[in-house]
C-alpha atoms as a PDB file:
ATOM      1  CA  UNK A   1     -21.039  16.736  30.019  1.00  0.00           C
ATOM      2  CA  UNK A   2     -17.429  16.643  28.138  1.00  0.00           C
ATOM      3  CA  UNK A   3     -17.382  16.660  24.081  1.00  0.00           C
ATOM      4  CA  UNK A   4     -17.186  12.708  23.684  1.00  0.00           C
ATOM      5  CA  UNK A   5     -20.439  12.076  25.646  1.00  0.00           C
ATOM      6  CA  UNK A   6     -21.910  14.930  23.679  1.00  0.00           C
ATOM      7  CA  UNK A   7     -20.974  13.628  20.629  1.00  0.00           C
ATOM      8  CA  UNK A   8     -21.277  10.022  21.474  1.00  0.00           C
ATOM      9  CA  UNK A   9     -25.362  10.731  22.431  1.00  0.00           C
ATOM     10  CA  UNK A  10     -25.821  12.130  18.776  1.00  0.00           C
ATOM     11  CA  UNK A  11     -24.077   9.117  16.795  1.00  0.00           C
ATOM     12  CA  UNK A  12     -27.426   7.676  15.512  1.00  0.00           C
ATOM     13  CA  UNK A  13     -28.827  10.794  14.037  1.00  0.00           C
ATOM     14  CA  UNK A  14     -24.722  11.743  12.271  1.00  0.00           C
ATOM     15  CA  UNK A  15     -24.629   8.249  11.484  1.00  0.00           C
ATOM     16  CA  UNK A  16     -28.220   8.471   9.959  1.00  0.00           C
ATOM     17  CA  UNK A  17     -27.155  12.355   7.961  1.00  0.00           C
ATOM     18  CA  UNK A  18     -24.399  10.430   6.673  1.00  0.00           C
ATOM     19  CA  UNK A  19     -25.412   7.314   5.508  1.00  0.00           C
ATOM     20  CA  UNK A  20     -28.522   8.833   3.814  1.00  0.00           C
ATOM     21  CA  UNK A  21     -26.333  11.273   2.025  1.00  0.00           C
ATOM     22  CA  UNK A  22     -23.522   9.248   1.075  1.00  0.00           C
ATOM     23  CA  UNK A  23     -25.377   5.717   0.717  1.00  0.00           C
ATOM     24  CA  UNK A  24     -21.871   4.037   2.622  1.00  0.00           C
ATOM     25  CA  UNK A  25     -21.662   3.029   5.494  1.00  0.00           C
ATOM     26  CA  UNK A  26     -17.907   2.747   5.507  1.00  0.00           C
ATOM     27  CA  UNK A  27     -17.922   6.253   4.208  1.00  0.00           C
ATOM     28  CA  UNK A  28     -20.363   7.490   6.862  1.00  0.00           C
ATOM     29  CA  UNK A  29     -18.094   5.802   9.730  1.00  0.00           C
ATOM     30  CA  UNK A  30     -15.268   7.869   8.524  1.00  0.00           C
ATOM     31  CA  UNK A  31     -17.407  10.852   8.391  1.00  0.00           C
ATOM     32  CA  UNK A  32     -17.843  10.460  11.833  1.00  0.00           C
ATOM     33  CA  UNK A  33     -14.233  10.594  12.913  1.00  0.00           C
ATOM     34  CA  UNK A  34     -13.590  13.287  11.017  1.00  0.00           C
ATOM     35  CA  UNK A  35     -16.655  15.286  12.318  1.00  0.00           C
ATOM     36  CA  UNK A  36     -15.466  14.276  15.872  1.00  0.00           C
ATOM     37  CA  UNK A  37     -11.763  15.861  15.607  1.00  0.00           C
ATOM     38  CA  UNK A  38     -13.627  19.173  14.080  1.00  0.00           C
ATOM     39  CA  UNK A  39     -15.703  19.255  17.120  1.00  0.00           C
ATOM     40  CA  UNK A  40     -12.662  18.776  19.959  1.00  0.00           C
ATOM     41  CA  UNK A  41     -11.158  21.397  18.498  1.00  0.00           C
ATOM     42  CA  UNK A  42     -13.979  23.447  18.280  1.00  0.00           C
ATOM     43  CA  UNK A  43     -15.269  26.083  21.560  1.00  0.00           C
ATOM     44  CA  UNK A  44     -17.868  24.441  22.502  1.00  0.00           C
ATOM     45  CA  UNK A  45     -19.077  27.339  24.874  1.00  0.00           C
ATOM     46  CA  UNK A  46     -19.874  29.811  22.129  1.00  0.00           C
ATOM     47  CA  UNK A  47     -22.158  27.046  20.217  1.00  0.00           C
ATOM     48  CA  UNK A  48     -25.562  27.441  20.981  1.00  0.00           C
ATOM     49  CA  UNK A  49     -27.038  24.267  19.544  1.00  0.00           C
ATOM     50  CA  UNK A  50     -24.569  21.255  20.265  1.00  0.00           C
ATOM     51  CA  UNK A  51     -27.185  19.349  17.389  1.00  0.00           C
ATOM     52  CA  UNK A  52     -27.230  21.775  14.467  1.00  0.00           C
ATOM     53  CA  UNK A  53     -23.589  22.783  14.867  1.00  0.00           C
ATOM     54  CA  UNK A  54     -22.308  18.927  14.653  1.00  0.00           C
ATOM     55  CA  UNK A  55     -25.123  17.836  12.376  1.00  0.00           C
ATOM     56  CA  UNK A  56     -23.876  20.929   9.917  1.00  0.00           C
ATOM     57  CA  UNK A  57     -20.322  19.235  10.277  1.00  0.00           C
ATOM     58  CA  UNK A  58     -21.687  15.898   9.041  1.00  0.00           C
ATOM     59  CA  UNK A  59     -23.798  17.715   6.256  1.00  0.00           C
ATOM     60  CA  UNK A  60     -20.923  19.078   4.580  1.00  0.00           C
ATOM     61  CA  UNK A  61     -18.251  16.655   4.895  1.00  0.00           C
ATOM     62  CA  UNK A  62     -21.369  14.202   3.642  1.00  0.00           C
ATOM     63  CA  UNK A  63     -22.095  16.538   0.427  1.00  0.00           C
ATOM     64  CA  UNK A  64     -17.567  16.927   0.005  1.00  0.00           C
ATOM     65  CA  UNK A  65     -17.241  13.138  -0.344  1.00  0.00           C
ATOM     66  CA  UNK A  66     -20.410  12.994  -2.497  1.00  0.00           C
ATOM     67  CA  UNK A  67     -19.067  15.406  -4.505  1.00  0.00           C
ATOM     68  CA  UNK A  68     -15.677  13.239  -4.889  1.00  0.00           C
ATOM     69  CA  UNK A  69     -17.374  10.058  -5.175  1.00  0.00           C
ATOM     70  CA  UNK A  70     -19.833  11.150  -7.915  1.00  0.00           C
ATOM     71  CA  UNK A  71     -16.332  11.491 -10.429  1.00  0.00           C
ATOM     72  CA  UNK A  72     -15.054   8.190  -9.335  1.00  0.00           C
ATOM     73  CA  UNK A  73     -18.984   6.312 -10.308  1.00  0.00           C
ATOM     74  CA  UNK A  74     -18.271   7.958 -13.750  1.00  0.00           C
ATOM     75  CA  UNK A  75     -15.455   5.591 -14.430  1.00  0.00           C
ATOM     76  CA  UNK A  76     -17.225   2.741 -12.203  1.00  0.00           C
ATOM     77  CA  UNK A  77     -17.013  -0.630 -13.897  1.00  0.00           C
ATOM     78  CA  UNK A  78     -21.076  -1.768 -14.026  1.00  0.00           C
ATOM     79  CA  UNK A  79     -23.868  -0.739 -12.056  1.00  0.00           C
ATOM     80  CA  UNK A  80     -23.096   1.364  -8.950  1.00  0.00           C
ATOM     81  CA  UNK A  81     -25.094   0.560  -6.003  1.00  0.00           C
ATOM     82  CA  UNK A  82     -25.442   2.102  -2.298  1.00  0.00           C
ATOM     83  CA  UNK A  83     -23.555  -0.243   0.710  1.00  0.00           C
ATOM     84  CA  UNK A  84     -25.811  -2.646   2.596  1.00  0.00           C
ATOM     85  CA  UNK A  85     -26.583  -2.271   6.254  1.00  0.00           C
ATOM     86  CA  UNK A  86     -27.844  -5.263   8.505  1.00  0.00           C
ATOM     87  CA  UNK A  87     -30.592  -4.125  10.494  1.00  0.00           C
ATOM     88  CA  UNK A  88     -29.227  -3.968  13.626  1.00  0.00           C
ATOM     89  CA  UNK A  89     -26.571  -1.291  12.604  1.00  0.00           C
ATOM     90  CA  UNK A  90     -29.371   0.533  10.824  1.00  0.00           C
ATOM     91  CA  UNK A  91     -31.413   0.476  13.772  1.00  0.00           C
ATOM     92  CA  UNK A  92     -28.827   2.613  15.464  1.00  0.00           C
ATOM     93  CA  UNK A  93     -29.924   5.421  13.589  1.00  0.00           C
ATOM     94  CA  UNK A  94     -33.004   7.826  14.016  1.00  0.00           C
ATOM     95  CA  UNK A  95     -35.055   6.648  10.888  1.00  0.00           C
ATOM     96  CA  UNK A  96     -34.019   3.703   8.482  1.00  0.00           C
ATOM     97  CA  UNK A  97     -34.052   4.323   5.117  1.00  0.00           C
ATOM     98  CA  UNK A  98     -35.394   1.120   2.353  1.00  0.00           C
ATOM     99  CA  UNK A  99     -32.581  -0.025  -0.439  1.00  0.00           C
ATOM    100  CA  UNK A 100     -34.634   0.834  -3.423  1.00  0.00           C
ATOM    101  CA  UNK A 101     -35.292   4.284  -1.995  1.00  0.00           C
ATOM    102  CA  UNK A 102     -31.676   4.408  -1.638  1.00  0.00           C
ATOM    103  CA  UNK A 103     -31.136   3.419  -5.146  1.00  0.00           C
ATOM    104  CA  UNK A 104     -33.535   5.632  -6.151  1.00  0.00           C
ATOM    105  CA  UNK A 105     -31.719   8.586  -4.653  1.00  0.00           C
ATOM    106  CA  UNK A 106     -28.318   7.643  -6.435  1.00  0.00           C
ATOM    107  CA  UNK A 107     -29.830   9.066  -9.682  1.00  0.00           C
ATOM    108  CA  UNK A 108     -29.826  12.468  -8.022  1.00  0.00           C
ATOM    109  CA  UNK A 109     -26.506  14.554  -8.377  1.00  0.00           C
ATOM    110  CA  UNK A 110     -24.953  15.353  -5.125  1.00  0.00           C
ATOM    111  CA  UNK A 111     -26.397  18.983  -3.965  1.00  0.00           C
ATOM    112  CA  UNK A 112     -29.915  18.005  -4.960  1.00  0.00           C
ATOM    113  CA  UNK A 113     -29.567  14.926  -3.197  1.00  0.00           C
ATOM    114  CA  UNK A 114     -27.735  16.605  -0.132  1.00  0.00           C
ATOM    115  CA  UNK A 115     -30.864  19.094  -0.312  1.00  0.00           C
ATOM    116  CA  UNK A 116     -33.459  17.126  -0.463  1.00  0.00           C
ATOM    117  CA  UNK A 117     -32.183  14.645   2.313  1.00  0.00           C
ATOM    118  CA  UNK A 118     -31.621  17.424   5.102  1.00  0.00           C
ATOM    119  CA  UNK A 119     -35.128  19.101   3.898  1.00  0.00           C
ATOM    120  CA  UNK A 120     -37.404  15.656   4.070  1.00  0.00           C
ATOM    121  CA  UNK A 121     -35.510  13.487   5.971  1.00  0.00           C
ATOM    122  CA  UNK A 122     -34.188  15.633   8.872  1.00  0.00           C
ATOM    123  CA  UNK A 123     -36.608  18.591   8.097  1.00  0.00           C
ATOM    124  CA  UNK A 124     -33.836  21.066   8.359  1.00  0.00           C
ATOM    125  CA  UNK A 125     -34.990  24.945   7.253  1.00  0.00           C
ATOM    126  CA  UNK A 126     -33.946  26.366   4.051  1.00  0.00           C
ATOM    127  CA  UNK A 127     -31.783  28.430   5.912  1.00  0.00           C
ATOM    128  CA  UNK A 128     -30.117  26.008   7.662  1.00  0.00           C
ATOM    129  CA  UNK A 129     -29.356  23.934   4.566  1.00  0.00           C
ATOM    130  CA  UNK A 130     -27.933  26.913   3.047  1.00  0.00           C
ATOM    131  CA  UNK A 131     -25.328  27.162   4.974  1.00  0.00           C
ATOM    132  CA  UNK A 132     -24.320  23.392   4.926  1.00  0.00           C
ATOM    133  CA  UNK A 133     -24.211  23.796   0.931  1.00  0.00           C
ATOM    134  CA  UNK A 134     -23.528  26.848   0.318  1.00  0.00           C
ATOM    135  CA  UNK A 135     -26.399  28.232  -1.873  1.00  0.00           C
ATOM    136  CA  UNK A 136     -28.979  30.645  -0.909  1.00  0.00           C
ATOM    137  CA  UNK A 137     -32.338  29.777   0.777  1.00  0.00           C
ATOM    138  CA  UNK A 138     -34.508  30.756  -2.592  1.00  0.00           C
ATOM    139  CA  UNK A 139     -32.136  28.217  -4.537  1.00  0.00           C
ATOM    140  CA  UNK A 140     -32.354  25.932  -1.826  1.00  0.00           C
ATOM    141  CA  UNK A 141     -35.678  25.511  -2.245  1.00  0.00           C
ATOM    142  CA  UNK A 142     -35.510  25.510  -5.686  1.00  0.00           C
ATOM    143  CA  UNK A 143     -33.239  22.389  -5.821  1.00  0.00           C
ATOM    144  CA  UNK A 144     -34.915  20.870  -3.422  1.00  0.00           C
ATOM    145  CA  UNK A 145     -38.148  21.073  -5.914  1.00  0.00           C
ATOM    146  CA  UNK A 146     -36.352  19.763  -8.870  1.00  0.00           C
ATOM    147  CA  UNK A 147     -35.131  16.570  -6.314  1.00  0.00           C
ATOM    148  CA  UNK A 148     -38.669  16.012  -5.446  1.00  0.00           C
ATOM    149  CA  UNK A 149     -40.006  16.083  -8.789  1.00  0.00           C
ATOM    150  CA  UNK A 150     -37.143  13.350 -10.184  1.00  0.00           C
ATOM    151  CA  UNK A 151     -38.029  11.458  -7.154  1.00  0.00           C
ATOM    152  CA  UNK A 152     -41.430  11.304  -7.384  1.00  0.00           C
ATOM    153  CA  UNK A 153     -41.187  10.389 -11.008  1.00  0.00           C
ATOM    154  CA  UNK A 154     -39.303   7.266  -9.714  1.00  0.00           C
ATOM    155  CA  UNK A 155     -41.171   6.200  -6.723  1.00  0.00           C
ATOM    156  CA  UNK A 156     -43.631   3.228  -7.798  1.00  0.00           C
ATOM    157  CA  UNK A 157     -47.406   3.935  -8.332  1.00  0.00           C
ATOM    158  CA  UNK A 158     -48.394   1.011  -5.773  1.00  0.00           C
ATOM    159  CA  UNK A 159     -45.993  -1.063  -2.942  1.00  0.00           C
ATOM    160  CA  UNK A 160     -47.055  -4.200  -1.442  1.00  0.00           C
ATOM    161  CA  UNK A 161     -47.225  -3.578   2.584  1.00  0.00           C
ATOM    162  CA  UNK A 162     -44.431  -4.972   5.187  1.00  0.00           C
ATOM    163  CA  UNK A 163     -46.309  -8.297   4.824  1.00  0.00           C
ATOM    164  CA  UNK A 164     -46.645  -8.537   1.392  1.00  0.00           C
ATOM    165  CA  UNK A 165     -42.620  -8.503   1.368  1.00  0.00           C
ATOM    166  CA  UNK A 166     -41.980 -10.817   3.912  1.00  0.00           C
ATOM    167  CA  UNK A 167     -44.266 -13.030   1.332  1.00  0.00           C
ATOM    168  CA  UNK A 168     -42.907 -12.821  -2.047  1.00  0.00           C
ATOM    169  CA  UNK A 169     -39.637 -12.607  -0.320  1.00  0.00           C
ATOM    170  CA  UNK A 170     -39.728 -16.345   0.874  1.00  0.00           C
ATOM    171  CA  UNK A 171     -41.689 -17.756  -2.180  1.00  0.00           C
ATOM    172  CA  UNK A 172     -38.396 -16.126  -4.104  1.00  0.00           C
ATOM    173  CA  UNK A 173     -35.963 -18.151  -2.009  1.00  0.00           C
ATOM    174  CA  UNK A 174     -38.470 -21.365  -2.623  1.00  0.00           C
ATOM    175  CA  UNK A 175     -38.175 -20.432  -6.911  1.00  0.00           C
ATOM    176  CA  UNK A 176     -34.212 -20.117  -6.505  1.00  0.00           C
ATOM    177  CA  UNK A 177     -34.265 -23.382  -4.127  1.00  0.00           C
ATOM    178  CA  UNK A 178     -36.344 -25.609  -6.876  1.00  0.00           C
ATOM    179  CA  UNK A 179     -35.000 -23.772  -9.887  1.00  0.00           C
ATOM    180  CA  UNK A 180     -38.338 -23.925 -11.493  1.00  0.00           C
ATOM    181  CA  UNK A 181     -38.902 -20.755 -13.933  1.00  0.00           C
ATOM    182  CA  UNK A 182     -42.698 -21.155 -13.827  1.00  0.00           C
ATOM    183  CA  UNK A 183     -41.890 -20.546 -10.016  1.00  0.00           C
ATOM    184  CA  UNK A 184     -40.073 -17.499 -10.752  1.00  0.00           C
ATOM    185  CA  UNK A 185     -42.792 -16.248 -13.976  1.00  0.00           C
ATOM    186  CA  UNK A 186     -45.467 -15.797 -11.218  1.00  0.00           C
ATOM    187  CA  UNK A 187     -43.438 -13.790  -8.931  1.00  0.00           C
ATOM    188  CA  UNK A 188     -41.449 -11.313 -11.336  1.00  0.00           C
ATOM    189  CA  UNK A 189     -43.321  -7.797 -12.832  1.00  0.00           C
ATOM    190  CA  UNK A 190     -42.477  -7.467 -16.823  1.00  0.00           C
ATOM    191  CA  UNK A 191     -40.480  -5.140 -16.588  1.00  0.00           C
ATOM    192  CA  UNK A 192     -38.149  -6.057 -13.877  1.00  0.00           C
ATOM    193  CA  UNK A 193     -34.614  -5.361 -13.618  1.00  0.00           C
ATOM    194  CA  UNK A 194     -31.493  -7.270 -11.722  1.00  0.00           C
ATOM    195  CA  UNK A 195     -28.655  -5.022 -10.697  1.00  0.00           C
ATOM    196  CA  UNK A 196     -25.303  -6.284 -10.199  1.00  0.00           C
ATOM    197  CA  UNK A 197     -22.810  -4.448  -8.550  1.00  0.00           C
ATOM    198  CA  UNK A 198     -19.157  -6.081  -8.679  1.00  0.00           C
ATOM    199  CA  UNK A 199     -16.891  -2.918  -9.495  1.00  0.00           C
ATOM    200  CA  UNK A 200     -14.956  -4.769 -11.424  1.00  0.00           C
ATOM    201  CA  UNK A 201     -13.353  -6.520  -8.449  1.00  0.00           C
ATOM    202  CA  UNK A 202     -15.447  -9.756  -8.739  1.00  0.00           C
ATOM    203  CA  UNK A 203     -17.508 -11.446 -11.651  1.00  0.00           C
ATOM    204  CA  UNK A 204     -20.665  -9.675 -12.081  1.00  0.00           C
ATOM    205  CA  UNK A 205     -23.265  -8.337 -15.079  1.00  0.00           C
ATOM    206  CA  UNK A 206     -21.917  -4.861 -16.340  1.00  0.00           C
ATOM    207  CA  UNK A 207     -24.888  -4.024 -17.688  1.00  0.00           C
ATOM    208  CA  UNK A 208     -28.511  -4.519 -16.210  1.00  0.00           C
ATOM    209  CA  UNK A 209     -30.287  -7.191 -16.932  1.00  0.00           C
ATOM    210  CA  UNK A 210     -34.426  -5.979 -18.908  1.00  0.00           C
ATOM    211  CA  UNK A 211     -37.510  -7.850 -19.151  1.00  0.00           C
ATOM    212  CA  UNK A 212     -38.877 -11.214 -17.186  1.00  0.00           C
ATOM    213  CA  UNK A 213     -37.824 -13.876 -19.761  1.00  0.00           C
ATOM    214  CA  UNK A 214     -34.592 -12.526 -19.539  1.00  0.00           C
ATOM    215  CA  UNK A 215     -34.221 -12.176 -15.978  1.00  0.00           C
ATOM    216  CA  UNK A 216     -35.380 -15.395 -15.151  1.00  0.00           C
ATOM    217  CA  UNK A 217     -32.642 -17.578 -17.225  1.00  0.00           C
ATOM    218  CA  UNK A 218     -30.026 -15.254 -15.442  1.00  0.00           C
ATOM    219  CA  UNK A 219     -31.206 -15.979 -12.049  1.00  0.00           C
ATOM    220  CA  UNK A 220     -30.944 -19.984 -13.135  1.00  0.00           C
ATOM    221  CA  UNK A 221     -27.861 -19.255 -14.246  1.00  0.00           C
ATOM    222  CA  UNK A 222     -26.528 -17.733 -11.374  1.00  0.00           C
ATOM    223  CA  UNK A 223     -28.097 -19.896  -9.081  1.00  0.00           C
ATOM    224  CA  UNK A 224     -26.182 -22.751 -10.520  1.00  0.00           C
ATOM    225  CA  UNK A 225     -22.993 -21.349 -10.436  1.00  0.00           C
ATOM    226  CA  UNK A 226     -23.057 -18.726  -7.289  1.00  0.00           C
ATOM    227  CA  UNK A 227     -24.514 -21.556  -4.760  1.00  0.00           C
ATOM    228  CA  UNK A 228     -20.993 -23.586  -5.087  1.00  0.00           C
ATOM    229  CA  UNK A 229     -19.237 -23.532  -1.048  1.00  0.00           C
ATOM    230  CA  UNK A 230     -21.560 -20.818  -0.368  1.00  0.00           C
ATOM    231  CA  UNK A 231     -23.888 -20.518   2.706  1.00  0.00           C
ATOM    232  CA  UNK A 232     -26.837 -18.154   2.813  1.00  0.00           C
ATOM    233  CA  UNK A 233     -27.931 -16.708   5.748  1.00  0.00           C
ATOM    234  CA  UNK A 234     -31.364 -14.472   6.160  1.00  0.00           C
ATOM    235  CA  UNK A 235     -31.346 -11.008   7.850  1.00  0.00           C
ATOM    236  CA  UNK A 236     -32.738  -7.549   7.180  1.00  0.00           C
ATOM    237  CA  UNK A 237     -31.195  -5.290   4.951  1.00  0.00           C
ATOM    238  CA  UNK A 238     -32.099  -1.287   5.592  1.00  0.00           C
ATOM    239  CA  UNK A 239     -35.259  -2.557   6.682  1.00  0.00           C
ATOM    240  CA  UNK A 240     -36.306  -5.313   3.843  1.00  0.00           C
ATOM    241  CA  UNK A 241     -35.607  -8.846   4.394  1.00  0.00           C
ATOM    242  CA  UNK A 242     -32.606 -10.243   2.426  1.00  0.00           C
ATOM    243  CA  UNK A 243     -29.977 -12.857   1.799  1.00  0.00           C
ATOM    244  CA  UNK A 244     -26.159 -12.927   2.568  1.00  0.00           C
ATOM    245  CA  UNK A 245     -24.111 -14.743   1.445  1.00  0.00           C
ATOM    246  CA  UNK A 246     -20.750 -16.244   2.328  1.00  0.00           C
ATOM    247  CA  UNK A 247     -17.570 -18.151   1.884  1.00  0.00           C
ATOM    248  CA  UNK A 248     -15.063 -19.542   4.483  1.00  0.00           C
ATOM    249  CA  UNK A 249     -17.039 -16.759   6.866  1.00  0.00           C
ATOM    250  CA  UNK A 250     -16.324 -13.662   4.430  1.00  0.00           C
ATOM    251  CA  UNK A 251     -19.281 -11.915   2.861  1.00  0.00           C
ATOM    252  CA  UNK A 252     -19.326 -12.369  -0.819  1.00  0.00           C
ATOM    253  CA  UNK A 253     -22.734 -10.937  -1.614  1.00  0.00           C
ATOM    254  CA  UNK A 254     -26.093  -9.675  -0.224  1.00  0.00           C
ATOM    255  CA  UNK A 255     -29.311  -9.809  -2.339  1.00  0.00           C
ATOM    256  CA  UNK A 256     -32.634  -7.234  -1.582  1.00  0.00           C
ATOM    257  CA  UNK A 257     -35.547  -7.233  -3.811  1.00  0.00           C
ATOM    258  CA  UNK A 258     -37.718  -4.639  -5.071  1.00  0.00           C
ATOM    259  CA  UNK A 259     -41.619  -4.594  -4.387  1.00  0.00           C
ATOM    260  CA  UNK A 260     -44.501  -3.297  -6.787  1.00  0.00           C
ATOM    261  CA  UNK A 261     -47.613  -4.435  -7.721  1.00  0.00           C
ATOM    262  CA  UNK A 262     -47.454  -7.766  -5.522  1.00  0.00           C
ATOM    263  CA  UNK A 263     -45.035  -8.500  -7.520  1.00  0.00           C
ATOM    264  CA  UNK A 264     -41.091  -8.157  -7.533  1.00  0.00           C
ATOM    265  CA  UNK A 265     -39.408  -5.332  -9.349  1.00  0.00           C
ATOM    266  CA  UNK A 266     -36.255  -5.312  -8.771  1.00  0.00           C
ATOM    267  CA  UNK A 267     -33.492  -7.463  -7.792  1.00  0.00           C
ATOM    268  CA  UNK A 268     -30.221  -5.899  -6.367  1.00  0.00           C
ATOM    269  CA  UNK A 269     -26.696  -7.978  -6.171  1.00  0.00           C
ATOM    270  CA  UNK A 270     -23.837  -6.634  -4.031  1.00  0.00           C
ATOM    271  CA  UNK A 271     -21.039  -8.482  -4.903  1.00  0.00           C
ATOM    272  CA  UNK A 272     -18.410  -5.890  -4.658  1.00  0.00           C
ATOM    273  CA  UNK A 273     -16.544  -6.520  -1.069  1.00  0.00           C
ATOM    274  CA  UNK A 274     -15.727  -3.032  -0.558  1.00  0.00           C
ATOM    275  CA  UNK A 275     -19.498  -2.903   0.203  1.00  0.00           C
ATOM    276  CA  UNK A 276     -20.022  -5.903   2.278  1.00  0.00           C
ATOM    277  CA  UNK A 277     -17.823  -4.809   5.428  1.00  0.00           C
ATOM    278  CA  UNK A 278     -20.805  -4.206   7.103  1.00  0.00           C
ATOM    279  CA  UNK A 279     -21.226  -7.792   7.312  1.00  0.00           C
ATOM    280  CA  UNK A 280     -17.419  -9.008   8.158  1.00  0.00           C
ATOM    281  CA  UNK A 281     -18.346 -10.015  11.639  1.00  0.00           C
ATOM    282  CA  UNK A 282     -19.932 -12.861  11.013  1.00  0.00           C
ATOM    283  CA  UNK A 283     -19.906 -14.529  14.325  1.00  0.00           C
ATOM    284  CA  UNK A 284     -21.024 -11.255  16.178  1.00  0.00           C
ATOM    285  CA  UNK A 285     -23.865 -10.511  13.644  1.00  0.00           C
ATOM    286  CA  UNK A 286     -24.893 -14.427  14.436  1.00  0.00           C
ATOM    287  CA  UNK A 287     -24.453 -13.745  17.921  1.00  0.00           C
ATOM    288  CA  UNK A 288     -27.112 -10.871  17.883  1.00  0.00           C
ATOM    289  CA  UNK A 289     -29.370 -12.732  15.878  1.00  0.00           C
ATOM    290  CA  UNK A 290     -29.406 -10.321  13.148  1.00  0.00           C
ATOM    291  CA  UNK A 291     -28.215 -12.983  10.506  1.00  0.00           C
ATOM    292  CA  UNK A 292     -29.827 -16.529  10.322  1.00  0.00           C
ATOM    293  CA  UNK A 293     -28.357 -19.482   8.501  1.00  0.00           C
ATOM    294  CA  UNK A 294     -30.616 -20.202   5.625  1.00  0.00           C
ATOM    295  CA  UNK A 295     -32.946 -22.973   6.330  1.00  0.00           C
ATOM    296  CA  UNK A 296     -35.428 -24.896   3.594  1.00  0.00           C
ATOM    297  CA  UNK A 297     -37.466 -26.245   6.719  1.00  0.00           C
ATOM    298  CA  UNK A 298     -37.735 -23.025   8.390  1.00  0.00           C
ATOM    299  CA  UNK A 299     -38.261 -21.065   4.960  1.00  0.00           C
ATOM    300  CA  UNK A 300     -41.943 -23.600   4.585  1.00  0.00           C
ATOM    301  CA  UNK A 301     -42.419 -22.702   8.132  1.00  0.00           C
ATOM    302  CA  UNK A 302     -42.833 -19.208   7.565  1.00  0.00           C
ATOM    303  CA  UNK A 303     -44.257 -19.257   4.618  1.00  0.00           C
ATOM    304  CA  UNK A 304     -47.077 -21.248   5.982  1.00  0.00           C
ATOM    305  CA  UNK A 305     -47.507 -18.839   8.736  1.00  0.00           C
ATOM    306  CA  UNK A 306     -48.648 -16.235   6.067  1.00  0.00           C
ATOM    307  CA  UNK A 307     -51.624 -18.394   5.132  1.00  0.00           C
ATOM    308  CA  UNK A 308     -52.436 -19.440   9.071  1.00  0.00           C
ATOM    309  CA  UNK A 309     -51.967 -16.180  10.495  1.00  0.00           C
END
């Protein structure tokens, strides 16, 4: 087998080292190349484990452009959030990986982050990993427990099953379709939080917006104003369902919610376009069915089939 088939049968899993460490999937495409021109000009016949010797590749260009991108969030105008993947790309990948988690990992610097993601995710050895970031075993694992313990310290007490989503996802669309904020009061936790990521390239919230009253007059704010010549379509995002949205066929944002409790948690805005080239193809991703033109009459439909099935 020559290099590019080699290579070209271990995309998903570099795609999925990548994307989990970087949270872009612009950034993990590049990552790719790059790790591709290392490897044919590498000797192939002296590497003993075509896997491990790419995947290491992929680790540590992963952890350099974390490293570089961590500086640049400093001076990031509002929230900073990971890049959105339809479904069908993620599904290209070994394992998917849920937005929240994602955002969850974000508050982790880059080498416990890098850690921790080749230790649970790909269950790489201490040894291994200390060679991708250069530390030794006995502080790998030691990094890898303080990333654990910030995570767990994150991760919700209780989430609502697959189902439960699916759920509280349509009765959300039904809220923002009516506009009714007793709609919206018996969905939303208390101590919810929207997220708005525009990097200063679009109108967005700089700062996040706290608390259920508050959080519902934004979203009937927004609702108002962001609906204007834009068409929603419905698709999975990383696994959750979601809602795109765009203008004259160009993404201009892509909504996921956050689960806990039965109720929602969390709702995340991507508004920036740097992080919505994953959807460009509008046409193609409509082709494979993995986006859906928003419907009201379908929307009842399924929601009804929660209470029939």
């Amino acid at each position: 087998m020559d290099q590019a088939k080699e290579f070209l049968n271990l995309k998903q899993y570099l795609f999925s080292i990548a994307y989990k460490i970087t949270g872009s999937y612009q950034d993990s495409e590049d990552i790719l190349q790059e790790a591709y021109l290392k490897w044919i000009e590498s000797d192939s016949q002296d590497i003993k484990s075509i896997k491990a010797y790419v995947g290491t590749i992929v680790a540590r260009l992963s952890l350099d452009l974390l490293k570089k991108s961590s500086r640049r969030k400093e001076t990031y105008i509002g929230p900073y959030l990971p890049e959105p993947i339809p479904t069908r790309i993620e599904d290209e990948t070994d394992d998917r990986v849920e937005f929240a988690f994602l955002v969850i990992l974000e508050t982790l610097n880059p080498m416990e982050r890098a850690v921790y993601i080749l230790r649970e995710a790909f269950d790489y050895e201490y040894e291994e990993i200390s060679k991708v970031v250069d530390r030794t075993p006995v502080n790998c694992r030691r990094i890898f427990s303080r990333a654990q313990e910030a995570i767990q310290s994150r991760k919700k007490k209780f989430e609502p099953d697959t189902k439960t989503h699916k759920k509280l996802f349509l009765e959300f669309l039904l809220a923002s379709h009516k506009k009714d904020p007793r709609n919206f009061s018996k969905l939303l936790c208390e101590q919810i939080v929207v997220l708005s990521d525009g990097g200063g390239k679009v109108h967005a919230a700089r700062i996040p917006i706290l608390g259920k009253e508050r959080v519902i007059q934004f979203l009937l704010r927004t609702i108002s104003i962001g609906s204007k010549d834009t068409e929603f379509y419905l698709c999975q995002i990383n696994s959750s369902p979601a809602l795109v949205g765009y203008k004259k066929d160009i993404p201009v944002s892509a909504q996921i919610l956050d689960y806990e409790n039965n109720g929602i948690v969390g709702v995340y805005n991507i508004l920036n376009p740097d992080k919505l080239r994953a959807f460009s193809k509008m046409e193609a991703l409509l082709r494979w069915k993995v986006i859906q033109k928003l419907n009201w009459f379908l929307v009842l439909k399924m929601k009804l089939g929660f209470y029939f099935s």
